[in-house]
PDB file of N, CA and C in Angstrom:
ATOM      1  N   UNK A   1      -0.869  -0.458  -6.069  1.00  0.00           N
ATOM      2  CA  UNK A   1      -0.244  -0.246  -4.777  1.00  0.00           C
ATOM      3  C   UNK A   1       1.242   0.005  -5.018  1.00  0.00           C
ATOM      4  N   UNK A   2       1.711   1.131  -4.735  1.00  0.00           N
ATOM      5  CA  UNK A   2       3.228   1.085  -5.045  1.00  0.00           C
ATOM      6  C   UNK A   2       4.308   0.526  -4.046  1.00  0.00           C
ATOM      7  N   UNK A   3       5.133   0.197  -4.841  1.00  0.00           N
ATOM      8  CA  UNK A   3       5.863  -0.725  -4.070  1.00  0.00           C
ATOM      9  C   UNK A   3       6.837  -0.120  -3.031  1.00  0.00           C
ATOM     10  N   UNK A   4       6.576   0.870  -2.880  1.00  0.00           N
ATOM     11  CA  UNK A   4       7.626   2.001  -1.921  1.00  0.00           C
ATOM     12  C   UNK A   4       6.340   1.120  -0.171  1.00  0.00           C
ATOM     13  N   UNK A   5       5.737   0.776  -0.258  1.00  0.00           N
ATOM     14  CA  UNK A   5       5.025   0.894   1.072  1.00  0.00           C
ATOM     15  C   UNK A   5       5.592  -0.414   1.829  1.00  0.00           C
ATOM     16  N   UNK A   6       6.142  -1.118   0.874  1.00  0.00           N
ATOM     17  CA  UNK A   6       7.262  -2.532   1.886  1.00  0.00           C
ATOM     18  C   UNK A   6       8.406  -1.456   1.958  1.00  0.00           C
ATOM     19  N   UNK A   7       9.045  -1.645   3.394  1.00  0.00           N
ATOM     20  CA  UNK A   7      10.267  -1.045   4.156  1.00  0.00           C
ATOM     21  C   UNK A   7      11.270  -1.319   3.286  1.00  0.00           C
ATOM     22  N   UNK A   8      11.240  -3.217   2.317  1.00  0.00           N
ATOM     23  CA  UNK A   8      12.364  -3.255   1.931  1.00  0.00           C
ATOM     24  C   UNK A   8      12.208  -2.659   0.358  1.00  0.00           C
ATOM     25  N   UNK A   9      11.436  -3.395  -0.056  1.00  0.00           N
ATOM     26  CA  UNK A   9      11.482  -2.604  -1.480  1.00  0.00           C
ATOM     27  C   UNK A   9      11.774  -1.140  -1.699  1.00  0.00           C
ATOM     28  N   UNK A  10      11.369  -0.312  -0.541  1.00  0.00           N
ATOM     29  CA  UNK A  10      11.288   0.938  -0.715  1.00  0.00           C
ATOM     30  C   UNK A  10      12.711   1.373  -0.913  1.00  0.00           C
ATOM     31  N   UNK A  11      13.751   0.608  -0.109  1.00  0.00           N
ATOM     32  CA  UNK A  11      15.093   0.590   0.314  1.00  0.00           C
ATOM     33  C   UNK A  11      16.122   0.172  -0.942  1.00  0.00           C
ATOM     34  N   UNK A  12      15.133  -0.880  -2.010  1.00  0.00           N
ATOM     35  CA  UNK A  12      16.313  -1.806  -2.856  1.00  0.00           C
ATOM     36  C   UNK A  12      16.335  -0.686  -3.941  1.00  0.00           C
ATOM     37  N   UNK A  13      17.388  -1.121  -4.793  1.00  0.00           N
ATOM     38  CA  UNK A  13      17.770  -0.745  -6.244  1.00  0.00           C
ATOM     39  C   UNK A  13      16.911  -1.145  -7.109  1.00  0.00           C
ATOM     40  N   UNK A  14      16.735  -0.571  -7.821  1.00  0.00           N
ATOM     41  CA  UNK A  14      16.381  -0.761  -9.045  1.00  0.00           C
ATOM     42  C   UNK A  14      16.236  -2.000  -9.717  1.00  0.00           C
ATOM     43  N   UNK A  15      17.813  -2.292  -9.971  1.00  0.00           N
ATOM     44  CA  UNK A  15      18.310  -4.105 -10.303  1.00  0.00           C
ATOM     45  C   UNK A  15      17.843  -5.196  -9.304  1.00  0.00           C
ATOM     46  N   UNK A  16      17.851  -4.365  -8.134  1.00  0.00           N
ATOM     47  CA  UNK A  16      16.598  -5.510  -6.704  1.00  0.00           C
ATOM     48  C   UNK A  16      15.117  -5.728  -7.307  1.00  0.00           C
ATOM     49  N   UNK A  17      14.733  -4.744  -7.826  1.00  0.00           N
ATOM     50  CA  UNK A  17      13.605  -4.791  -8.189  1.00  0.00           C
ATOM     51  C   UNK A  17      13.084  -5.720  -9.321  1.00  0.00           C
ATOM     52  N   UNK A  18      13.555  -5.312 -10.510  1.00  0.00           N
ATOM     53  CA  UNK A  18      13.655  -5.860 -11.437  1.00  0.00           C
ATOM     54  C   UNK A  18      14.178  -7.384 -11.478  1.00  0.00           C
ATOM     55  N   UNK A  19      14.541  -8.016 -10.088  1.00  0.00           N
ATOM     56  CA  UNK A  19      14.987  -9.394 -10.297  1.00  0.00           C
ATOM     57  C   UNK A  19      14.158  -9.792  -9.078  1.00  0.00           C
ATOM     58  N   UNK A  20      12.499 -10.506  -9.759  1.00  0.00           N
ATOM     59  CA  UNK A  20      11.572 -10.855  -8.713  1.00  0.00           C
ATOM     60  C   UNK A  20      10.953 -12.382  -9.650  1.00  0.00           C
ATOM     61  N   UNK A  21      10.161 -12.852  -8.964  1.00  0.00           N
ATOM     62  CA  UNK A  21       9.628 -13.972  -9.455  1.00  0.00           C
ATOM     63  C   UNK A  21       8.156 -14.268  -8.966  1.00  0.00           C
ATOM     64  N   UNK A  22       7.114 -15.011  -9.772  1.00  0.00           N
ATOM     65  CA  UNK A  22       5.916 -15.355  -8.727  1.00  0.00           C
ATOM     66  C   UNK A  22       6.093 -16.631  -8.211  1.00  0.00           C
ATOM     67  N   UNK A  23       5.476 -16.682  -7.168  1.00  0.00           N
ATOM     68  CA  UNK A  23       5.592 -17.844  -6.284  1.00  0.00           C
ATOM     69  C   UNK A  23       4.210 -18.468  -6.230  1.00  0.00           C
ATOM     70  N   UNK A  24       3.644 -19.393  -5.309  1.00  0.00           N
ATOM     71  CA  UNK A  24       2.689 -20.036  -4.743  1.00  0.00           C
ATOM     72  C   UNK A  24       1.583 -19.917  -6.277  1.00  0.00           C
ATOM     73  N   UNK A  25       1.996 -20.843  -7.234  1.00  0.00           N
ATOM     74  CA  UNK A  25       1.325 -20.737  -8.688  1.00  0.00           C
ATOM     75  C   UNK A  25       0.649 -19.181  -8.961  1.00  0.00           C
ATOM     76  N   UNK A  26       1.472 -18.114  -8.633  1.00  0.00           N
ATOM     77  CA  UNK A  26       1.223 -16.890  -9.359  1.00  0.00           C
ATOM     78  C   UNK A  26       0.164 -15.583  -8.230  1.00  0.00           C
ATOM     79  N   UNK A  27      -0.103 -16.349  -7.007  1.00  0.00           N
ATOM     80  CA  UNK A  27      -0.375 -15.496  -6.258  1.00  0.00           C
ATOM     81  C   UNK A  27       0.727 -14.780  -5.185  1.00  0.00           C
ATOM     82  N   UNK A  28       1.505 -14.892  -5.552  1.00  0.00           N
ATOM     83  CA  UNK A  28       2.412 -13.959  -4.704  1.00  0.00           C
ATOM     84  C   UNK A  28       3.665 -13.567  -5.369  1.00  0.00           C
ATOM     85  N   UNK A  29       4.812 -12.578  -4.939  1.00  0.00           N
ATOM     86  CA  UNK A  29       5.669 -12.137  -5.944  1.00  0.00           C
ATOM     87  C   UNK A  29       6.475 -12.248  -5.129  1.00  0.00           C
ATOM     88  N   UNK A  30       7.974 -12.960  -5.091  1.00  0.00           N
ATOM     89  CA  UNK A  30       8.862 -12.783  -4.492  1.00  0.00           C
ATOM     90  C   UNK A  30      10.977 -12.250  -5.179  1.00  0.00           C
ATOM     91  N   UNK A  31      11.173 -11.262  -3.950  1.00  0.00           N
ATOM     92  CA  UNK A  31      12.033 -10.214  -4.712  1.00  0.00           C
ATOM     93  C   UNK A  31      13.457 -11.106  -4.182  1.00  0.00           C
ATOM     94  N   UNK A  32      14.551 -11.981  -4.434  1.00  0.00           N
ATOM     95  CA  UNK A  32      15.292 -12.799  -3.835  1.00  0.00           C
ATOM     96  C   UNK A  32      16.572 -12.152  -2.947  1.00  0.00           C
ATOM     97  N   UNK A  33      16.589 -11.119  -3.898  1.00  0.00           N
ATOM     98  CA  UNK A  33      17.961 -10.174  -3.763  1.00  0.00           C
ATOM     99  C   UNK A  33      17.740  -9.039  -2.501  1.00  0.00           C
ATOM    100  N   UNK A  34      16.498  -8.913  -2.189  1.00  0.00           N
ATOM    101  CA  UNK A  34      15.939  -8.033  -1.228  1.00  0.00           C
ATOM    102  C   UNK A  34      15.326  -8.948  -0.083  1.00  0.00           C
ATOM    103  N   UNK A  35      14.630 -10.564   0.056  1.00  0.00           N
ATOM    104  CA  UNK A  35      14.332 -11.355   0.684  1.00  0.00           C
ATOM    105  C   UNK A  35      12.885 -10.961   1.230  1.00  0.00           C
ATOM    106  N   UNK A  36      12.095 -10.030   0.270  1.00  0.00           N
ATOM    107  CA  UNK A  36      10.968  -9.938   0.069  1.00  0.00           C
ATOM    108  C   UNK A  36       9.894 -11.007  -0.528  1.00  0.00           C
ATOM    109  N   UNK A  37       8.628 -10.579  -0.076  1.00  0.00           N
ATOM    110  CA  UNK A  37       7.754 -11.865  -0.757  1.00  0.00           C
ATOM    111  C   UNK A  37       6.307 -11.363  -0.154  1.00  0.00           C
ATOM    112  N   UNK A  38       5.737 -10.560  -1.011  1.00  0.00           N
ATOM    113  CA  UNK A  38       4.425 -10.195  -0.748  1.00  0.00           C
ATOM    114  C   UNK A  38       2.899 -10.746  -1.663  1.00  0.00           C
ATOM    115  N   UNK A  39       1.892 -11.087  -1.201  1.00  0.00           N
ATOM    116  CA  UNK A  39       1.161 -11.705  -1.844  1.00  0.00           C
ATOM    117  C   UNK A  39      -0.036 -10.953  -2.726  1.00  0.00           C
ATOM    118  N   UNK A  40      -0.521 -11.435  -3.718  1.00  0.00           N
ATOM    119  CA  UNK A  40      -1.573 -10.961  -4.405  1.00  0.00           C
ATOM    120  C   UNK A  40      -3.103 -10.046  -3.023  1.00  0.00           C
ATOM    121  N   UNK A  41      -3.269 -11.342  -2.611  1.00  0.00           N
ATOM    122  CA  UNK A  41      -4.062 -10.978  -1.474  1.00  0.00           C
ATOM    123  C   UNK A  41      -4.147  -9.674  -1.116  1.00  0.00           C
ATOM    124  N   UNK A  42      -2.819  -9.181  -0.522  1.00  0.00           N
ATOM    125  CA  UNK A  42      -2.015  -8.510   0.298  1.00  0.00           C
ATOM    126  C   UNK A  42      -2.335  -7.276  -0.638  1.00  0.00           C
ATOM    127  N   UNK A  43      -1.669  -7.052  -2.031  1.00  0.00           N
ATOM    128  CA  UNK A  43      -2.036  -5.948  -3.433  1.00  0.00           C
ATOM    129  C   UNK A  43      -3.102  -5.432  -3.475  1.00  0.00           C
ATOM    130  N   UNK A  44      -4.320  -6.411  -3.334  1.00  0.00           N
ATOM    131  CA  UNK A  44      -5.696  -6.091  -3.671  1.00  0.00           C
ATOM    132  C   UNK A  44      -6.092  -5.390  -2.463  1.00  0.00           C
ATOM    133  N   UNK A  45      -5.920  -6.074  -1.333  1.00  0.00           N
ATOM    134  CA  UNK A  45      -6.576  -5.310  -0.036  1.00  0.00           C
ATOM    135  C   UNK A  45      -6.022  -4.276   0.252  1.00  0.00           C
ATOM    136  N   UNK A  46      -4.774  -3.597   0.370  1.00  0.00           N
ATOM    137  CA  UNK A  46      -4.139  -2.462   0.185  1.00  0.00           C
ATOM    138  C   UNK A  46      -4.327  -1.703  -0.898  1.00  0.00           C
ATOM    139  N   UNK A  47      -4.624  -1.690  -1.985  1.00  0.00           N
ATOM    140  CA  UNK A  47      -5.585  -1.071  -3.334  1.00  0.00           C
ATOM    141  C   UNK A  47      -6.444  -0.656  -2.930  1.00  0.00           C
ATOM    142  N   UNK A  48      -7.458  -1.894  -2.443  1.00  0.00           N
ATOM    143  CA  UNK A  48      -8.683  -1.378  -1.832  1.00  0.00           C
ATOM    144  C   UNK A  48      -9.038  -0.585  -0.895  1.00  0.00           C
ATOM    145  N   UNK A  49      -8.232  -0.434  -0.293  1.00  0.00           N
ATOM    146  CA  UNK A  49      -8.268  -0.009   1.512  1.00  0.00           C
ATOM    147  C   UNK A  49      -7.786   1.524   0.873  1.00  0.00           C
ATOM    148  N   UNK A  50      -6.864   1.670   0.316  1.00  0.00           N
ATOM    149  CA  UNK A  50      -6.452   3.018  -0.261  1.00  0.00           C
ATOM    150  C   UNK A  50      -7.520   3.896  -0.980  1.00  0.00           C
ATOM    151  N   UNK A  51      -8.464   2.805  -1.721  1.00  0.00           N
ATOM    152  CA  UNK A  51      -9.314   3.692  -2.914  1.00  0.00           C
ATOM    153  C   UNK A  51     -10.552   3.854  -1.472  1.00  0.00           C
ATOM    154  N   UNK A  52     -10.594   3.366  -0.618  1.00  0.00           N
ATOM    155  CA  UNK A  52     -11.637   3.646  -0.037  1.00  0.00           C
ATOM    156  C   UNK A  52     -10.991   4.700   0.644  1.00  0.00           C
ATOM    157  N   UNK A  53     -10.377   5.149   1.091  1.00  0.00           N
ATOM    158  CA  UNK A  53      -9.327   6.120   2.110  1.00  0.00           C
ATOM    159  C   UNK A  53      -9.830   6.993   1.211  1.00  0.00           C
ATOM    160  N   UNK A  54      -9.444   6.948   0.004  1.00  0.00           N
ATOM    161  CA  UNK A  54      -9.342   8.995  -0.660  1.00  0.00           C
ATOM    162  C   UNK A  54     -11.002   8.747  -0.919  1.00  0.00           C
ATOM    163  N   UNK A  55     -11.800   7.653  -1.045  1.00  0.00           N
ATOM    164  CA  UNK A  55     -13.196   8.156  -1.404  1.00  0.00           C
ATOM    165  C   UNK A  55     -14.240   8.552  -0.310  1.00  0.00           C
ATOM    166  N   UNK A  56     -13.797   8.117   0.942  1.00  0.00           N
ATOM    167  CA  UNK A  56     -14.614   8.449   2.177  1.00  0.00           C
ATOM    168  C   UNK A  56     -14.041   9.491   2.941  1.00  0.00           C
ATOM    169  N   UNK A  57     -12.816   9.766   2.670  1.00  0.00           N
ATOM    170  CA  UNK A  57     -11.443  10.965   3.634  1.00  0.00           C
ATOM    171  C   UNK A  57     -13.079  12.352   3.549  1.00  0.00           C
ATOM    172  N   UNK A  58     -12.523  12.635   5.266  1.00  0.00           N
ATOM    173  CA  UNK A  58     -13.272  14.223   4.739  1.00  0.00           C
ATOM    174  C   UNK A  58     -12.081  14.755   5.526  1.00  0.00           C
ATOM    175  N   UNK A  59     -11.641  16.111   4.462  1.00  0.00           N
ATOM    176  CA  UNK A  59     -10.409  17.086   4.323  1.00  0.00           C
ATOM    177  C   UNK A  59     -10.475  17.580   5.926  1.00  0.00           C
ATOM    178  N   UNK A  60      -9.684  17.898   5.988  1.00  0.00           N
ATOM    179  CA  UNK A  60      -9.613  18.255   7.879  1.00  0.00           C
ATOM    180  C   UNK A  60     -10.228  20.026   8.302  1.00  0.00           C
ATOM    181  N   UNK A  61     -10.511  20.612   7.162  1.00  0.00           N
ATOM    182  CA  UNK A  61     -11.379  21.968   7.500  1.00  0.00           C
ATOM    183  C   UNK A  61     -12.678  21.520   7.478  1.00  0.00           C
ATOM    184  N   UNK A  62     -12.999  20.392   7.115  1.00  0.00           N
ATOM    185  CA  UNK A  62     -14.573  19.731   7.170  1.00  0.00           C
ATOM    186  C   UNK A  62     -14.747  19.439   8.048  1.00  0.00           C
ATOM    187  N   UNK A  63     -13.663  18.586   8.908  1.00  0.00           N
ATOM    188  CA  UNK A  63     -13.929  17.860  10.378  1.00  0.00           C
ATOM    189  C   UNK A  63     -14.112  18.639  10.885  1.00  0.00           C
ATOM    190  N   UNK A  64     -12.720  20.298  11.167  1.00  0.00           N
ATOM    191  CA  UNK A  64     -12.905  20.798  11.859  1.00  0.00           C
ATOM    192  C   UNK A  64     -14.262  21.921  12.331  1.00  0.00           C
ATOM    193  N   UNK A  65     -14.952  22.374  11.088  1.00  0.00           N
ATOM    194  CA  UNK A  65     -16.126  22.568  10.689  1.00  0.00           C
ATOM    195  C   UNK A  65     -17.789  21.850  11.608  1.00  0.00           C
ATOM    196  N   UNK A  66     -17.351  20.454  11.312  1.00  0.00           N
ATOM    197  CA  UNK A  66     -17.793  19.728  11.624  1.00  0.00           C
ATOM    198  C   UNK A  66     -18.036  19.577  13.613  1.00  0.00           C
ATOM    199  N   UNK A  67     -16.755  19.892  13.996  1.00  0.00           N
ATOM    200  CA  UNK A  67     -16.209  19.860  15.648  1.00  0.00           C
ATOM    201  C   UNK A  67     -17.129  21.014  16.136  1.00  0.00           C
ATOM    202  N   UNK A  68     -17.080  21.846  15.393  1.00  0.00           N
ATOM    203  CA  UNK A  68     -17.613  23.262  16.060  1.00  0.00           C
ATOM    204  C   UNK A  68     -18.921  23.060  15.933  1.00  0.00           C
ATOM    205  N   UNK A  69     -19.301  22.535  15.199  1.00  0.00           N
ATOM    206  CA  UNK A  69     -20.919  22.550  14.893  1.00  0.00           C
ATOM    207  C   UNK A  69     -21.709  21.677  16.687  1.00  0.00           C
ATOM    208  N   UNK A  70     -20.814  20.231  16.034  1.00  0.00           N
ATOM    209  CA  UNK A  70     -21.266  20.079  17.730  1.00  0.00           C
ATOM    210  C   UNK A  70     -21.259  20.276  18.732  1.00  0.00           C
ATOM    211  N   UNK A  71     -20.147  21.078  19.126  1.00  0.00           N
ATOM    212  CA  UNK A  71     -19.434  21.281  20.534  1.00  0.00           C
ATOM    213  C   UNK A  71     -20.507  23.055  20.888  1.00  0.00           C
ATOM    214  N   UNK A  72     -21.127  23.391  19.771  1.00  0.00           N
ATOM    215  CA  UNK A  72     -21.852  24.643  19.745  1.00  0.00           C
ATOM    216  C   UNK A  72     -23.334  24.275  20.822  1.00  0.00           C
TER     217      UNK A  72
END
């Protein structure tokens, strides 16, 4: 999951980045200098939710394909 999809991370430096820590015994990551703090949880289900997005997506000349067929 890249880290551009938090508002703030997307926003910090570099050196923001690079100065993070885990929290709650290693399920969550928090960024101090940015006052970020996102959780493992949070990584996986957004991973997931993404890999399902590009594996179920149908391209929009399919839908539209698709529109005409029924509306016929």
């Amino acid at each position: 999951v890249p880290l551009s999809s938090s508002a703030r991370l997307a926003k910090a430096s570099e050196a923001q980045l690079n100065d993070w820590q885990l929290i709650g015994n290693g399920y969550g990551v928090h960024w101090p200098k940015v006052d970020e703090h996102l959780s493992l949880k949070g990584f996986i289900r957004d991973a997931m939710m993404g890999e399902f997005l590009e594996r179920w997506a149908v391209p929009a000349d399919v839908r539209a394909k698709r529109k005409k067929v029924r509306q016929a």
